[in-house]
C-alpha atoms as a PDB file:
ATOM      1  CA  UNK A   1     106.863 104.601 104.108  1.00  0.00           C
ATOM      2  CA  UNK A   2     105.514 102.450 101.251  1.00  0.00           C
ATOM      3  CA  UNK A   3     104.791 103.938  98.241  1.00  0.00           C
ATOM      4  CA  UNK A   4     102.107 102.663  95.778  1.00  0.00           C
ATOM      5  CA  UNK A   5     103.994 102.139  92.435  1.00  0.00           C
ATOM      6  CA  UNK A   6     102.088 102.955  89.226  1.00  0.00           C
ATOM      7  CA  UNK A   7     104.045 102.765  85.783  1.00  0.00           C
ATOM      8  CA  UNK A   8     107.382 103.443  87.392  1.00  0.00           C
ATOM      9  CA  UNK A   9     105.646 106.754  89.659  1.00  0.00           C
ATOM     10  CA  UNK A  10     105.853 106.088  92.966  1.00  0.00           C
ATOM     11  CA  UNK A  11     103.344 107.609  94.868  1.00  0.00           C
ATOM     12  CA  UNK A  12     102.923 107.652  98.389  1.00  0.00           C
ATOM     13  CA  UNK A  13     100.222 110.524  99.364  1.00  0.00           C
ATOM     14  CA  UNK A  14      96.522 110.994  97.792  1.00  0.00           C
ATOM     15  CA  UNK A  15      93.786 113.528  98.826  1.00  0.00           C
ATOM     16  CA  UNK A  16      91.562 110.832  98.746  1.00  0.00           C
ATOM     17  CA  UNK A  17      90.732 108.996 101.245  1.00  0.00           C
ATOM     18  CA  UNK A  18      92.726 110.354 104.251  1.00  0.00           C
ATOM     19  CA  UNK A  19      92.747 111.359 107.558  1.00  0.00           C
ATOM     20  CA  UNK A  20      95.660 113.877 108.967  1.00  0.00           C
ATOM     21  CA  UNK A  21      96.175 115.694 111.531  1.00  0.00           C
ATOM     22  CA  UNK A  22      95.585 119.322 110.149  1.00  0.00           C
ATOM     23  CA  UNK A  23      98.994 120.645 111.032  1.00  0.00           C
ATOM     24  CA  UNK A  24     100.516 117.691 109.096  1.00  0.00           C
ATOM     25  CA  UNK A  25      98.031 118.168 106.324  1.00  0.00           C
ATOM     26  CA  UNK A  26      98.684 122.152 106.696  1.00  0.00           C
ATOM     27  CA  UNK A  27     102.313 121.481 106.433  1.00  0.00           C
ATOM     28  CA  UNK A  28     102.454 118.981 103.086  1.00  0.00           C
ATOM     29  CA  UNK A  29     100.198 121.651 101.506  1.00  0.00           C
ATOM     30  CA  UNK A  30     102.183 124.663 102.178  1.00  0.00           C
ATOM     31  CA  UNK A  31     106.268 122.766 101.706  1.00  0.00           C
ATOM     32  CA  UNK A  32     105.140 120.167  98.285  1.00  0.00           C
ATOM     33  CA  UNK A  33     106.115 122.015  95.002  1.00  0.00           C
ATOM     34  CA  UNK A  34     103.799 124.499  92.899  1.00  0.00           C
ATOM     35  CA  UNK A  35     102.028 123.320  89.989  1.00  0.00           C
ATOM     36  CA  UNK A  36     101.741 125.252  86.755  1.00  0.00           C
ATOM     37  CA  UNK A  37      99.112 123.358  85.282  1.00  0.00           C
ATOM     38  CA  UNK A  38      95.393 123.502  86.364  1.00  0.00           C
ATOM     39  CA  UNK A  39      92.365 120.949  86.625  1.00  0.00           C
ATOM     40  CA  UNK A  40      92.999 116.952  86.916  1.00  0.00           C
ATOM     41  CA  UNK A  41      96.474 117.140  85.840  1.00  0.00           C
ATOM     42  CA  UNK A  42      97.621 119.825  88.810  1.00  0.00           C
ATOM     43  CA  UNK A  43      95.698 117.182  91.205  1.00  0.00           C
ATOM     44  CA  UNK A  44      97.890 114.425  90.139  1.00  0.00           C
ATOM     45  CA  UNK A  45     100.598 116.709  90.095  1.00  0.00           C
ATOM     46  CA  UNK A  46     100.472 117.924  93.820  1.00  0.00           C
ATOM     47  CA  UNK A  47      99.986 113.682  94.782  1.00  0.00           C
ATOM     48  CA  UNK A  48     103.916 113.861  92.733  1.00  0.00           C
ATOM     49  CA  UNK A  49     105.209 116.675  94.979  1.00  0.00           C
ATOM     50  CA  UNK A  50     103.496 116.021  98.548  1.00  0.00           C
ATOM     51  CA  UNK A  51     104.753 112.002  97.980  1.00  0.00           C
ATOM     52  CA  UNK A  52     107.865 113.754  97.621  1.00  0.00           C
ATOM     53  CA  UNK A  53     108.117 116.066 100.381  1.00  0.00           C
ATOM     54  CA  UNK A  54     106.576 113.247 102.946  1.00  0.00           C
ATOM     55  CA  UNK A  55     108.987 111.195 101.888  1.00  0.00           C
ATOM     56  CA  UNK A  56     111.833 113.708 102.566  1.00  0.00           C
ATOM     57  CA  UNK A  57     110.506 114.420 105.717  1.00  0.00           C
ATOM     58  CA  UNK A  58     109.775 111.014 106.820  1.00  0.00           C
ATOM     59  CA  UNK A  59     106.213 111.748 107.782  1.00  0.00           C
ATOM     60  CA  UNK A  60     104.491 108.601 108.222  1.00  0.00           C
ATOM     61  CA  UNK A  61     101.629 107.253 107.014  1.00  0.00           C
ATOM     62  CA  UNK A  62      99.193 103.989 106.588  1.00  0.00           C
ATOM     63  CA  UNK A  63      97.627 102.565 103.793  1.00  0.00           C
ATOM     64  CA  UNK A  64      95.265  99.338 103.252  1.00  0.00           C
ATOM     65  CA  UNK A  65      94.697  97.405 100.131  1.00  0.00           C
ATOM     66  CA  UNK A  66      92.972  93.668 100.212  1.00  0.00           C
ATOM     67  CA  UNK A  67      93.019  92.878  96.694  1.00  0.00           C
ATOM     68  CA  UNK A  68      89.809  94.902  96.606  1.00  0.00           C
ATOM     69  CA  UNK A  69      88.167  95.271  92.592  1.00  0.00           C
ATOM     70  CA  UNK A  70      89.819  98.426  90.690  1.00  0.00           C
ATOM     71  CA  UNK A  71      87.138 100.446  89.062  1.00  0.00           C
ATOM     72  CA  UNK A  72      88.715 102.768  86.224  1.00  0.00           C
ATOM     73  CA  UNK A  73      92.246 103.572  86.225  1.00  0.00           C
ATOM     74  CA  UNK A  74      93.101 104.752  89.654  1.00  0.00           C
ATOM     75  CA  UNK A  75      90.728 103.792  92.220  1.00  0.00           C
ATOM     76  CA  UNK A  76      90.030 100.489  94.152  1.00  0.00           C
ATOM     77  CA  UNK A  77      87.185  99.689  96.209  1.00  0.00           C
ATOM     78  CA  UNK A  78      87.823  99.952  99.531  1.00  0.00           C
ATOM     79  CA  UNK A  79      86.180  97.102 102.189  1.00  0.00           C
ATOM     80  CA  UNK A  80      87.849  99.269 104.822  1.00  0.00           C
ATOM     81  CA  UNK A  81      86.824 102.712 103.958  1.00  0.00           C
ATOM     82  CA  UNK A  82      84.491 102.011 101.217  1.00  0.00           C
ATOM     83  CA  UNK A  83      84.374 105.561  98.948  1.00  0.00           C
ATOM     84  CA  UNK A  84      84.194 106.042  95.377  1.00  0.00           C
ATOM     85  CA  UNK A  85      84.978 108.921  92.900  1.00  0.00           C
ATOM     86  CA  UNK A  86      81.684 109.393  91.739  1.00  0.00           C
ATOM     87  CA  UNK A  87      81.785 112.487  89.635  1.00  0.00           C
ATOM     88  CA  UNK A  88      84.410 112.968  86.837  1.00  0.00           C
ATOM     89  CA  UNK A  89      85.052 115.805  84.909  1.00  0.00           C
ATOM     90  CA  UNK A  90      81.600 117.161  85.845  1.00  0.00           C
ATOM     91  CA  UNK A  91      79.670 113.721  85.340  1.00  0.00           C
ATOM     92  CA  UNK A  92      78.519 110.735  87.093  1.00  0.00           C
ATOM     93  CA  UNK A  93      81.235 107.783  86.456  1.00  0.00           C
ATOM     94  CA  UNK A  94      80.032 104.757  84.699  1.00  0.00           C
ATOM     95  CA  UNK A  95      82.154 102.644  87.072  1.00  0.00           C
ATOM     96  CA  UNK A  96      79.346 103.090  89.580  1.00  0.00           C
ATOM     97  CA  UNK A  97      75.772 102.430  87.542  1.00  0.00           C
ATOM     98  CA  UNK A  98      74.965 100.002  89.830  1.00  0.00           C
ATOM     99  CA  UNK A  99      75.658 101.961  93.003  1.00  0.00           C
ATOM    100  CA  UNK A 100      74.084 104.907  91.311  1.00  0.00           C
ATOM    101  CA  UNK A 101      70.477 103.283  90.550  1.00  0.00           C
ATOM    102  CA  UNK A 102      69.669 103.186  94.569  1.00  0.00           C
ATOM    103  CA  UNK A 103      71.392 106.954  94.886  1.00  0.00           C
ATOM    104  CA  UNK A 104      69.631 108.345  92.086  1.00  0.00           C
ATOM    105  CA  UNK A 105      66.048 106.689  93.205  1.00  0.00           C
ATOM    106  CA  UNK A 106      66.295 107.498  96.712  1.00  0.00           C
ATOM    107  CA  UNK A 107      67.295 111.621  96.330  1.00  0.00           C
ATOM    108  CA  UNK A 108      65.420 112.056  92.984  1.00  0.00           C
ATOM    109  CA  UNK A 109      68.399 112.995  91.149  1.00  0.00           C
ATOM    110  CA  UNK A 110      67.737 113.300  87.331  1.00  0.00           C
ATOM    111  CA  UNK A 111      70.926 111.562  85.806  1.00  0.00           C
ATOM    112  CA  UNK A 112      70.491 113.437  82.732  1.00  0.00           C
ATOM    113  CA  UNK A 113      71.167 116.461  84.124  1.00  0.00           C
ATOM    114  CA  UNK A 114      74.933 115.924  84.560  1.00  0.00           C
ATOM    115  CA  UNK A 115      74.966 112.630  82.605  1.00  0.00           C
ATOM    116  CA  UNK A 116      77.669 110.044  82.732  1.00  0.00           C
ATOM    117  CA  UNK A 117      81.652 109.595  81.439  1.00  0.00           C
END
C-alpha cells in the first residue's frame, strides 16, 4: 500500500482509472463511510473514505506514475493507461484543446454546445 500524498491527504484509491475485481470493488463501495455532501465534493469525499477502508483492510493495489505532465490540479497523463477527464462540471476541459480539435472534427461535435471550463 502506497498512498499518493496531496497537501498532507493521503490518498490511496480513485474511481479513475481502475480495474477491480467486482467483489473487491462491491465491497469498498458498500464498507467506505457515507457522504453528506453531493456533486464533486462527495466524489473526493468517497476517494477519503474507500483509501481508508482499503487501507484498514489491507486490500492491495497498484499504481504507475513516470513523471508523466499534470494537466489541472489532479490528473496526470498517463503513458500507461493514457485517459483524461475530459468533461468538468458539465464542460469540455481546457486542459485538452489540443486533444479536443481531432475529437471534435472527427464526430462533428459542436463545442459550443457544452463549451469549455
Amino acid at each position: 500500500w502506497i498512498p499518493h500524498n496531496s497537501n498532507g491527504i493521503s490518498v490511496s484509491f480513485a474511481i479513475q482509472p481502475t480495474i477491480w475485481k467486482v467483489k473487491i470493488l462491491k465491497d469498498i463501495y458498500t464498507n467506505s463511510g457515507t457522504s453528506d455532501v453531493k456533486g464533486n465534493i462527495a466524489a473526493g469525499q468517497f476517494e477519503l473514505f474507500a483509501s481508508e477502508y482499503v487501507k484498514k483492510n489491507k486490500i492491495m493495489g497498484l499504481y504507475w506514475f513516470s513523471d508523466e505532465k499534470k494537466r489541472g490540479l489532479y490528473h496526470w497523463d498517463s503513458s500507461l493507461y493514457p485517459h483524461g477527464n475530459l468533461i468538468s462540471k458539465g464542460k469540455w476541459a481546457a486542459e485538452y484543446k489540443e486533444e479536443f480539435k481531432e475529437l471534435h472534427q472527427t464526430y462533428n461535435i459542436d463545442i459550443n454546445l457544452r463549451g469549455t471550463t
